[in-house]
N, C-alpha and C. Protein backbone atom coordinates (compact mmCIF):
# COMPACT_ATOMS: atom_id res chain seq x y z
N UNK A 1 -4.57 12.80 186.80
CA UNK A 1 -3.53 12.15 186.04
C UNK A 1 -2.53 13.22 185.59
N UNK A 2 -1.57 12.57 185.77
CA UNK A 2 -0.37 13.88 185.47
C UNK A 2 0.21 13.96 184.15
N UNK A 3 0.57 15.05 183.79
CA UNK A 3 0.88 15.15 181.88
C UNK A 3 1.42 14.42 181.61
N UNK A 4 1.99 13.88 182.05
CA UNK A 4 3.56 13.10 181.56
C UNK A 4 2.82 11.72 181.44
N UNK A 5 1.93 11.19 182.19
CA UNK A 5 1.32 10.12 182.09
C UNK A 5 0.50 9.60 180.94
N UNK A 6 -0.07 11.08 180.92
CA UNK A 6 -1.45 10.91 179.74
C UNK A 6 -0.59 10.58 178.48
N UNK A 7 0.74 11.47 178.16
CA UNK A 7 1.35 11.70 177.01
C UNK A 7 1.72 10.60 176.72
N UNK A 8 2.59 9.49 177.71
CA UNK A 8 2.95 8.01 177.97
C UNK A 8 1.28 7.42 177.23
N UNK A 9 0.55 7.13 178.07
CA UNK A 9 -0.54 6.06 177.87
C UNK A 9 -0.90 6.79 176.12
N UNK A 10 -1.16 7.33 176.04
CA UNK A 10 -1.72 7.96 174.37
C UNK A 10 -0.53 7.51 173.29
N UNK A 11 0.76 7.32 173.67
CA UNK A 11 1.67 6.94 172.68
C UNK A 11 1.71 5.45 172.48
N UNK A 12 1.49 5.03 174.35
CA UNK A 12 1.32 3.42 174.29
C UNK A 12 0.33 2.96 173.56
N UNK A 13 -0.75 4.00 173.47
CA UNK A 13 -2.39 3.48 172.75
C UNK A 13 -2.50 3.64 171.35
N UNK A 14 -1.39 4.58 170.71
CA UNK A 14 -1.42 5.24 169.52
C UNK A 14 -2.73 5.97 169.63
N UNK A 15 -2.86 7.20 170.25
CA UNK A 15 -4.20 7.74 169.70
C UNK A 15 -3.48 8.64 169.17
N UNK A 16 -4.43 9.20 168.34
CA UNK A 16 -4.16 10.87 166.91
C UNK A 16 -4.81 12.01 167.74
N UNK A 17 -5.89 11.05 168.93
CA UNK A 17 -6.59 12.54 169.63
C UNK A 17 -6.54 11.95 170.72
N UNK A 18 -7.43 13.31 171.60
CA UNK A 18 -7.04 13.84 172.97
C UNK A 18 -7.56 12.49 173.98
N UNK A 19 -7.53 12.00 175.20
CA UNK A 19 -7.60 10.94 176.05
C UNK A 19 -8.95 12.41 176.58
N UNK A 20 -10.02 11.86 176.94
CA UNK A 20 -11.25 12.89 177.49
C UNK A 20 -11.22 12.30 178.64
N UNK A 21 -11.78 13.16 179.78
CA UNK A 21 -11.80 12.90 180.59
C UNK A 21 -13.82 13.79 180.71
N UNK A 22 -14.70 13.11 182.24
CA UNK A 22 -16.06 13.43 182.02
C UNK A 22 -16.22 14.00 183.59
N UNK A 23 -16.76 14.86 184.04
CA UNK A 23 -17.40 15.17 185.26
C UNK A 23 -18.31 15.41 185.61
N UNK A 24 -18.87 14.97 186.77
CA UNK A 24 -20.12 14.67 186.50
C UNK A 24 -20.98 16.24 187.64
N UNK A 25 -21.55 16.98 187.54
CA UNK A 25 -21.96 17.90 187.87
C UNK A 25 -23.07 17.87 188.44
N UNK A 26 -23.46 17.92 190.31
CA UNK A 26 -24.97 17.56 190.82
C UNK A 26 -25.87 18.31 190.67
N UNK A 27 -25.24 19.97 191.23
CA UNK A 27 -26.60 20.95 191.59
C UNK A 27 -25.90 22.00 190.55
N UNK A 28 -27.15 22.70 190.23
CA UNK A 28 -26.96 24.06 189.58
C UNK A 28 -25.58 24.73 189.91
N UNK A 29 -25.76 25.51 191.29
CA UNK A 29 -25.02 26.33 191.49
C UNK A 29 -23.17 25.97 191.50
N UNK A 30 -22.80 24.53 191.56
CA UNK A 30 -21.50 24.12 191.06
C UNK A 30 -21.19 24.32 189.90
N UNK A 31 -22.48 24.13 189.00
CA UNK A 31 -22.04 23.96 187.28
C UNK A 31 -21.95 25.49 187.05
N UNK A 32 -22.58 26.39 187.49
CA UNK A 32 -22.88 27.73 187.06
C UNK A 32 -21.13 28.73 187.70
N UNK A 33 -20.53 27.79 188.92
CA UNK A 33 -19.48 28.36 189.71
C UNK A 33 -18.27 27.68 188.76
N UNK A 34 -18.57 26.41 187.98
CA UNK A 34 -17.23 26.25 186.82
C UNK A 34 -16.62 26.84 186.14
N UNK A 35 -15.34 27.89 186.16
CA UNK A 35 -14.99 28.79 185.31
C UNK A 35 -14.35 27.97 183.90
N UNK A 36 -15.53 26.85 183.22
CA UNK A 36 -15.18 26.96 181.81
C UNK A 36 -16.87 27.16 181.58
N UNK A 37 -16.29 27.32 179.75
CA UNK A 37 -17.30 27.68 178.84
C UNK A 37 -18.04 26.92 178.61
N UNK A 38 -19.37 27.11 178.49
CA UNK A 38 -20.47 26.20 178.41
C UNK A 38 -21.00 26.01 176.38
N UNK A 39 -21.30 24.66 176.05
CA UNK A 39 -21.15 24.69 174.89
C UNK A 39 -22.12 25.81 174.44
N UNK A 40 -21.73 26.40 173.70
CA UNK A 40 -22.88 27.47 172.83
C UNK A 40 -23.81 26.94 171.98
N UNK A 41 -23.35 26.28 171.36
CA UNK A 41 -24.61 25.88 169.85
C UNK A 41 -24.69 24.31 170.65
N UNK A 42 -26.64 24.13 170.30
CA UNK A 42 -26.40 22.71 170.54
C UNK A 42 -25.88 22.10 169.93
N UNK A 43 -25.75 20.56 170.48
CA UNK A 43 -25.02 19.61 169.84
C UNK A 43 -25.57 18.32 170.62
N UNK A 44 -25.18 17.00 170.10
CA UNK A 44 -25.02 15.50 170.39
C UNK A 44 -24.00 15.95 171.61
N UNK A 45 -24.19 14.90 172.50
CA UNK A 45 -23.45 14.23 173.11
C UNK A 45 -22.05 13.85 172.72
N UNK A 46 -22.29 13.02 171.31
CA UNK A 46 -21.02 12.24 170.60
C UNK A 46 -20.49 13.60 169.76
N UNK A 47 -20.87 14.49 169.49
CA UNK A 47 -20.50 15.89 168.66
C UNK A 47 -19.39 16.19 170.31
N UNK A 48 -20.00 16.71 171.38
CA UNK A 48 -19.47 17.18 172.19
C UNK A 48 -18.33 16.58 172.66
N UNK A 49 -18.27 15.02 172.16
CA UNK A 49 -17.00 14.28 172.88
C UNK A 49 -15.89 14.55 171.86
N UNK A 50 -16.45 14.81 170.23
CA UNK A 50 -15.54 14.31 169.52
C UNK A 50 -14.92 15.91 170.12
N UNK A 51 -15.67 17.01 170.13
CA UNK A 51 -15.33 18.71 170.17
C UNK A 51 -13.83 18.40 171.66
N UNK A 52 -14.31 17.42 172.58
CA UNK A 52 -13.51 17.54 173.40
C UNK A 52 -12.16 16.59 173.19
N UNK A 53 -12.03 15.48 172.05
CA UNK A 53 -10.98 15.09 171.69
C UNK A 53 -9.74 15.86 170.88
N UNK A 54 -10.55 16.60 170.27
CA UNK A 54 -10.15 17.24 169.45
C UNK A 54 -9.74 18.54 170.39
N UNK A 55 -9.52 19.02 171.50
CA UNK A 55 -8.72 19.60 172.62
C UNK A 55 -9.88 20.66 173.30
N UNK A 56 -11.06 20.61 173.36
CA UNK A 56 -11.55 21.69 173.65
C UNK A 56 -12.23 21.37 175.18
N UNK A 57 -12.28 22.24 175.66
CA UNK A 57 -12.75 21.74 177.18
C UNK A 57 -14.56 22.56 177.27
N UNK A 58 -15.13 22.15 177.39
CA UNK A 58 -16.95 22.50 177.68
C UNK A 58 -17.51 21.79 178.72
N UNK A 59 -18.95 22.54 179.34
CA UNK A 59 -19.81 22.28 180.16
C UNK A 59 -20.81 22.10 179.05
N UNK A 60 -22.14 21.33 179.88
CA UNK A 60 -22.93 21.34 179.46
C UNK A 60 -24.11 20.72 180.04
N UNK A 61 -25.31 21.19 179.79
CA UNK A 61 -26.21 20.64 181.14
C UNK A 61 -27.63 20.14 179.82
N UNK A 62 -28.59 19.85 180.20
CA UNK A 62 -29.52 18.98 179.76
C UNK A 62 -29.88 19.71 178.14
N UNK A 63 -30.49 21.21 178.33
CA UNK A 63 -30.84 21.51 177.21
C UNK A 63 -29.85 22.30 176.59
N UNK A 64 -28.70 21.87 176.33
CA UNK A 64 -27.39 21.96 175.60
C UNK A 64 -27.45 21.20 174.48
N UNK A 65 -28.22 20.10 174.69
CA UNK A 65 -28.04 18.91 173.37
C UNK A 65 -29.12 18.67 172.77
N UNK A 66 -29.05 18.21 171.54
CA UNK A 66 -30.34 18.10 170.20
C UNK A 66 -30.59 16.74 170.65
N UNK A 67 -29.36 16.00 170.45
CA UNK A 67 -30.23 14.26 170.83
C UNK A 67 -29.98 13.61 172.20
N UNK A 68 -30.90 13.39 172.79
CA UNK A 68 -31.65 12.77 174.54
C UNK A 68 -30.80 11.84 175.05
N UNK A 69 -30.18 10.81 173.80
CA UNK A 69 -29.80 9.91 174.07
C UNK A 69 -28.58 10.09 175.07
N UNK A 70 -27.50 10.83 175.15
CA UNK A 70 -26.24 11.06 176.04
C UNK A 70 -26.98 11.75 177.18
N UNK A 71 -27.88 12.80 176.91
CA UNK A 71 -28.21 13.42 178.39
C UNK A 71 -28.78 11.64 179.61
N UNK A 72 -29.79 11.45 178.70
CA UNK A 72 -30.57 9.75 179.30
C UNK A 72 -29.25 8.98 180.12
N UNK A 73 -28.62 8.56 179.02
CA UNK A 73 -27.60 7.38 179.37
C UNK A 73 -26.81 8.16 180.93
N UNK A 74 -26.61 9.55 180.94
CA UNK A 74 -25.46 10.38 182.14
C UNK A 74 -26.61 10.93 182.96
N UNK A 75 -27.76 10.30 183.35
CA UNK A 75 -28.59 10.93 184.05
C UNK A 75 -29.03 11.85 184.13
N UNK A 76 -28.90 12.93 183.15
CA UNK A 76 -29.33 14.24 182.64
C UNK A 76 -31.12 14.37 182.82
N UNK A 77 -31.42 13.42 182.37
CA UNK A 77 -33.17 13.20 181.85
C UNK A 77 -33.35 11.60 182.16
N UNK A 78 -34.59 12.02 182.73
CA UNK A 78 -35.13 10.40 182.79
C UNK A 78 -35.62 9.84 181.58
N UNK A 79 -34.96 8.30 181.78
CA UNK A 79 -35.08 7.64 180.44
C UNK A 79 -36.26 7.46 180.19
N UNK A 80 -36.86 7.60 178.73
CA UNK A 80 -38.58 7.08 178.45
C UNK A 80 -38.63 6.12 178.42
N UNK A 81 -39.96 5.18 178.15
CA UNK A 81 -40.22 3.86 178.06
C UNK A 81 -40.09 3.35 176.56
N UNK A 82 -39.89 4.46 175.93
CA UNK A 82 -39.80 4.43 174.35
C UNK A 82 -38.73 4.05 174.45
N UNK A 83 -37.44 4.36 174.93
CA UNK A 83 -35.86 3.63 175.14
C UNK A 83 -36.05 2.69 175.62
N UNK A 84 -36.31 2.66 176.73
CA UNK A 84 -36.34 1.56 177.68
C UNK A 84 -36.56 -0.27 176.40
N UNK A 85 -37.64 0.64 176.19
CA UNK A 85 -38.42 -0.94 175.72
C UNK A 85 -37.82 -1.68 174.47
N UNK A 86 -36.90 -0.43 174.00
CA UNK A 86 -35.85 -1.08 172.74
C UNK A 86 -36.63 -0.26 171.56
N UNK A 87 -37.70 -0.36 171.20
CA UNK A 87 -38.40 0.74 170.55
C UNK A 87 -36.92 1.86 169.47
N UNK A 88 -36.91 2.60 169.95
CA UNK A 88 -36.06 3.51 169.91
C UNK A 88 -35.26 3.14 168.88
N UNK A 89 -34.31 2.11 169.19
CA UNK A 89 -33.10 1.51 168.38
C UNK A 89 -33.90 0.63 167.12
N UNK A 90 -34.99 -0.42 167.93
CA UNK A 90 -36.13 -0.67 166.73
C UNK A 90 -36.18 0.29 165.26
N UNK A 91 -36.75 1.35 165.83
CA UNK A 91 -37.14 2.34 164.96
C UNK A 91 -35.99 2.62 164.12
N UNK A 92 -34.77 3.24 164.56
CA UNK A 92 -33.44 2.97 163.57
C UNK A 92 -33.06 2.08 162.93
N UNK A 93 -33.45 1.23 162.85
CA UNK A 93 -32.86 -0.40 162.27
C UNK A 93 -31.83 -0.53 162.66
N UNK A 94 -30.95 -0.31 163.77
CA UNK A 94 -29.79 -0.65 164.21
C UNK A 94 -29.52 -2.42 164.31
N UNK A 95 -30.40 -3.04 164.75
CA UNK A 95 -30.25 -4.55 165.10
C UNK A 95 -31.78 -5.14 163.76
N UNK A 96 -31.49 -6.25 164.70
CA UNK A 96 -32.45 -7.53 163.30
C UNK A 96 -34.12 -7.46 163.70
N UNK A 97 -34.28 -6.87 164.87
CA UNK A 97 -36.06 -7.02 165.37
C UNK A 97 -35.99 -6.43 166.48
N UNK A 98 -36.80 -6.18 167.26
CA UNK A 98 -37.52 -5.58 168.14
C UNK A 98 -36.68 -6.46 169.30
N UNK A 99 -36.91 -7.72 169.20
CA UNK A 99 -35.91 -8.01 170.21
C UNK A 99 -34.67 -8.43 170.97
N UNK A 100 -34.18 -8.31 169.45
CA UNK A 100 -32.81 -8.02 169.91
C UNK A 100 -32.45 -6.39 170.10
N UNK A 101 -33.04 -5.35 169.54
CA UNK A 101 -32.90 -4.03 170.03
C UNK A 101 -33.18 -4.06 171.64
N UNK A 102 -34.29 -4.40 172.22
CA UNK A 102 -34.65 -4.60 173.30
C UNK A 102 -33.39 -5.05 174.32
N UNK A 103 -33.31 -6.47 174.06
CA UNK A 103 -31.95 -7.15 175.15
C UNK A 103 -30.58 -6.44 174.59
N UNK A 104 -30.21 -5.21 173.60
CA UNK A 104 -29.38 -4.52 173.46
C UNK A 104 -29.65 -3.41 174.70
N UNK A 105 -30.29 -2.75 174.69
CA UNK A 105 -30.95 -2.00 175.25
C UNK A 105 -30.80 -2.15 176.97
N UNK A 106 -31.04 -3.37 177.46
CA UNK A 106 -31.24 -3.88 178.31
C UNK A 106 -29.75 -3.72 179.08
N UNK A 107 -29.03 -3.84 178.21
CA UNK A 107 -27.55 -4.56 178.60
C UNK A 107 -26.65 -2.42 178.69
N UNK A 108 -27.18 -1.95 178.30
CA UNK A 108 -26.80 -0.96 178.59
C UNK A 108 -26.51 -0.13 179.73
N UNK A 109 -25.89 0.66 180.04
CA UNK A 109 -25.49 1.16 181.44
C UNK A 109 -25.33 2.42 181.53
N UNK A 110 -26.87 2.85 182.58
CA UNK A 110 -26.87 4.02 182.53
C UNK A 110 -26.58 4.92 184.24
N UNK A 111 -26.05 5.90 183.70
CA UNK A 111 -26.04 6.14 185.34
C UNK A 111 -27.41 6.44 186.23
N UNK A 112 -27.47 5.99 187.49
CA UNK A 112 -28.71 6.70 187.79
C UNK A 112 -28.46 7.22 189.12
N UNK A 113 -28.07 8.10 188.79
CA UNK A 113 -28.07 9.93 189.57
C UNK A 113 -28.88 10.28 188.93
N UNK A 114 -29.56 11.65 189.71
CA UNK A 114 -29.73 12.48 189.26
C UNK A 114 -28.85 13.80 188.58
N UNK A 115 -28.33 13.99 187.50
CA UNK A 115 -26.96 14.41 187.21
C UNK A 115 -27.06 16.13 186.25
N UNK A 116 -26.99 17.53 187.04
CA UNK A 116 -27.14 18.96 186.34
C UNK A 116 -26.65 18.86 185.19
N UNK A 117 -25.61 18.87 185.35
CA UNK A 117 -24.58 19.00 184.27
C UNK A 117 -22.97 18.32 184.18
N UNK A 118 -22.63 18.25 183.13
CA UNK A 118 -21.15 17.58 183.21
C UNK A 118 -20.40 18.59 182.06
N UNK A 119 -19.01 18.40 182.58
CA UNK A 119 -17.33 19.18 182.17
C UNK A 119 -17.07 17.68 180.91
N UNK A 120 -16.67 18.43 179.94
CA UNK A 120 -15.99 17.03 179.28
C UNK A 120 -14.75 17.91 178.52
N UNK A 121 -13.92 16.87 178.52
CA UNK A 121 -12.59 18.11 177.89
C UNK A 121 -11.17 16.67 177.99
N UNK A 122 -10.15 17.46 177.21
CA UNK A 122 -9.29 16.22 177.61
C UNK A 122 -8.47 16.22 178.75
N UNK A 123 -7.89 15.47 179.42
CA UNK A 123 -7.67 14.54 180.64
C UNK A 123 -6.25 16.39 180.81
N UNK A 124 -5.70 16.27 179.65
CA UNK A 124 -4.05 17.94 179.82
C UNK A 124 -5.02 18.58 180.44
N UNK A 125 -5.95 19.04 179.96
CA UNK A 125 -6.61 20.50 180.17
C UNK A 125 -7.51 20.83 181.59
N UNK A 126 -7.50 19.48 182.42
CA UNK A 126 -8.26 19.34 183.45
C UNK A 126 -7.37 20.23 184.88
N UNK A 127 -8.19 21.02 185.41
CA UNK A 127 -7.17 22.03 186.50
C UNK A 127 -8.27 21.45 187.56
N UNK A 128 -9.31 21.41 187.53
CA UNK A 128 -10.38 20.56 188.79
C UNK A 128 -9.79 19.26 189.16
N UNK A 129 -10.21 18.79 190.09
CA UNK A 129 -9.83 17.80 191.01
C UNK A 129 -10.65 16.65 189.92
N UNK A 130 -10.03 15.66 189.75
CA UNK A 130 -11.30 14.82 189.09
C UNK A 130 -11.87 13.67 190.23
């Protein structure tokens, strides 16, 4: 996407932050040949998106992050049955019972690659092919 575009759609959208863009990274030796910086301190998933709205461009591969949940959902790690089964969200009290966490759960969309690592950064700062 070309600058001029992003700058257009973000004014049309009113955002305050950056439009992210995600890549998805297969084997080692691509992610390791990416000349950006790989996050240093762990973090969330949702830490790492907000780090990349907020203009910063990072890699990052499975044991980069404190919580499972973003590596799981981007194919990073295979999902447990403890997610799977709704459990998980159960345990948070996010929803009203077990099974509506469950058919939440259910309805979710995860990739399934097998997936090294992924680039997240905003859509300006991207010089790779997306």
């Amino acid at each position: 996407m070309k600058e001029q575009e992003i700058k257009k759609l973000e004014l049309a959208l009113g955002f305050k932050r950056e439009i992210v863009g995600i890549k998805f990274i297969f084997i080692q030796e691509e992610y390791e040949n990416i000349p950006v910086k790989e996050m240093e301190k762990r973090n969330t998933f949702c830490g790492l998106t907000a780090r990349a709205m907020n203009g910063e461009l990072l890699k990052a591969k499975v044991d980069c992050f404190t919580c499972q949940g973003g590596p799981e959902m981007l194919g990073m790690k295979t999902v447990s049955n403890y997610v799977k089964s709704g459990k998980q969200f159960a345990t948070f009290r996010l929803y009203e019972d077990m099974a509506v966490a469950r058919e939440v759960q259910n309805e979710l969309c995860f990739v399934d690659q097998k997936i090294y690592g992924i680039v997240v950064g905003p859509l300006k700062k991207w010089k790779m092919q997306m």
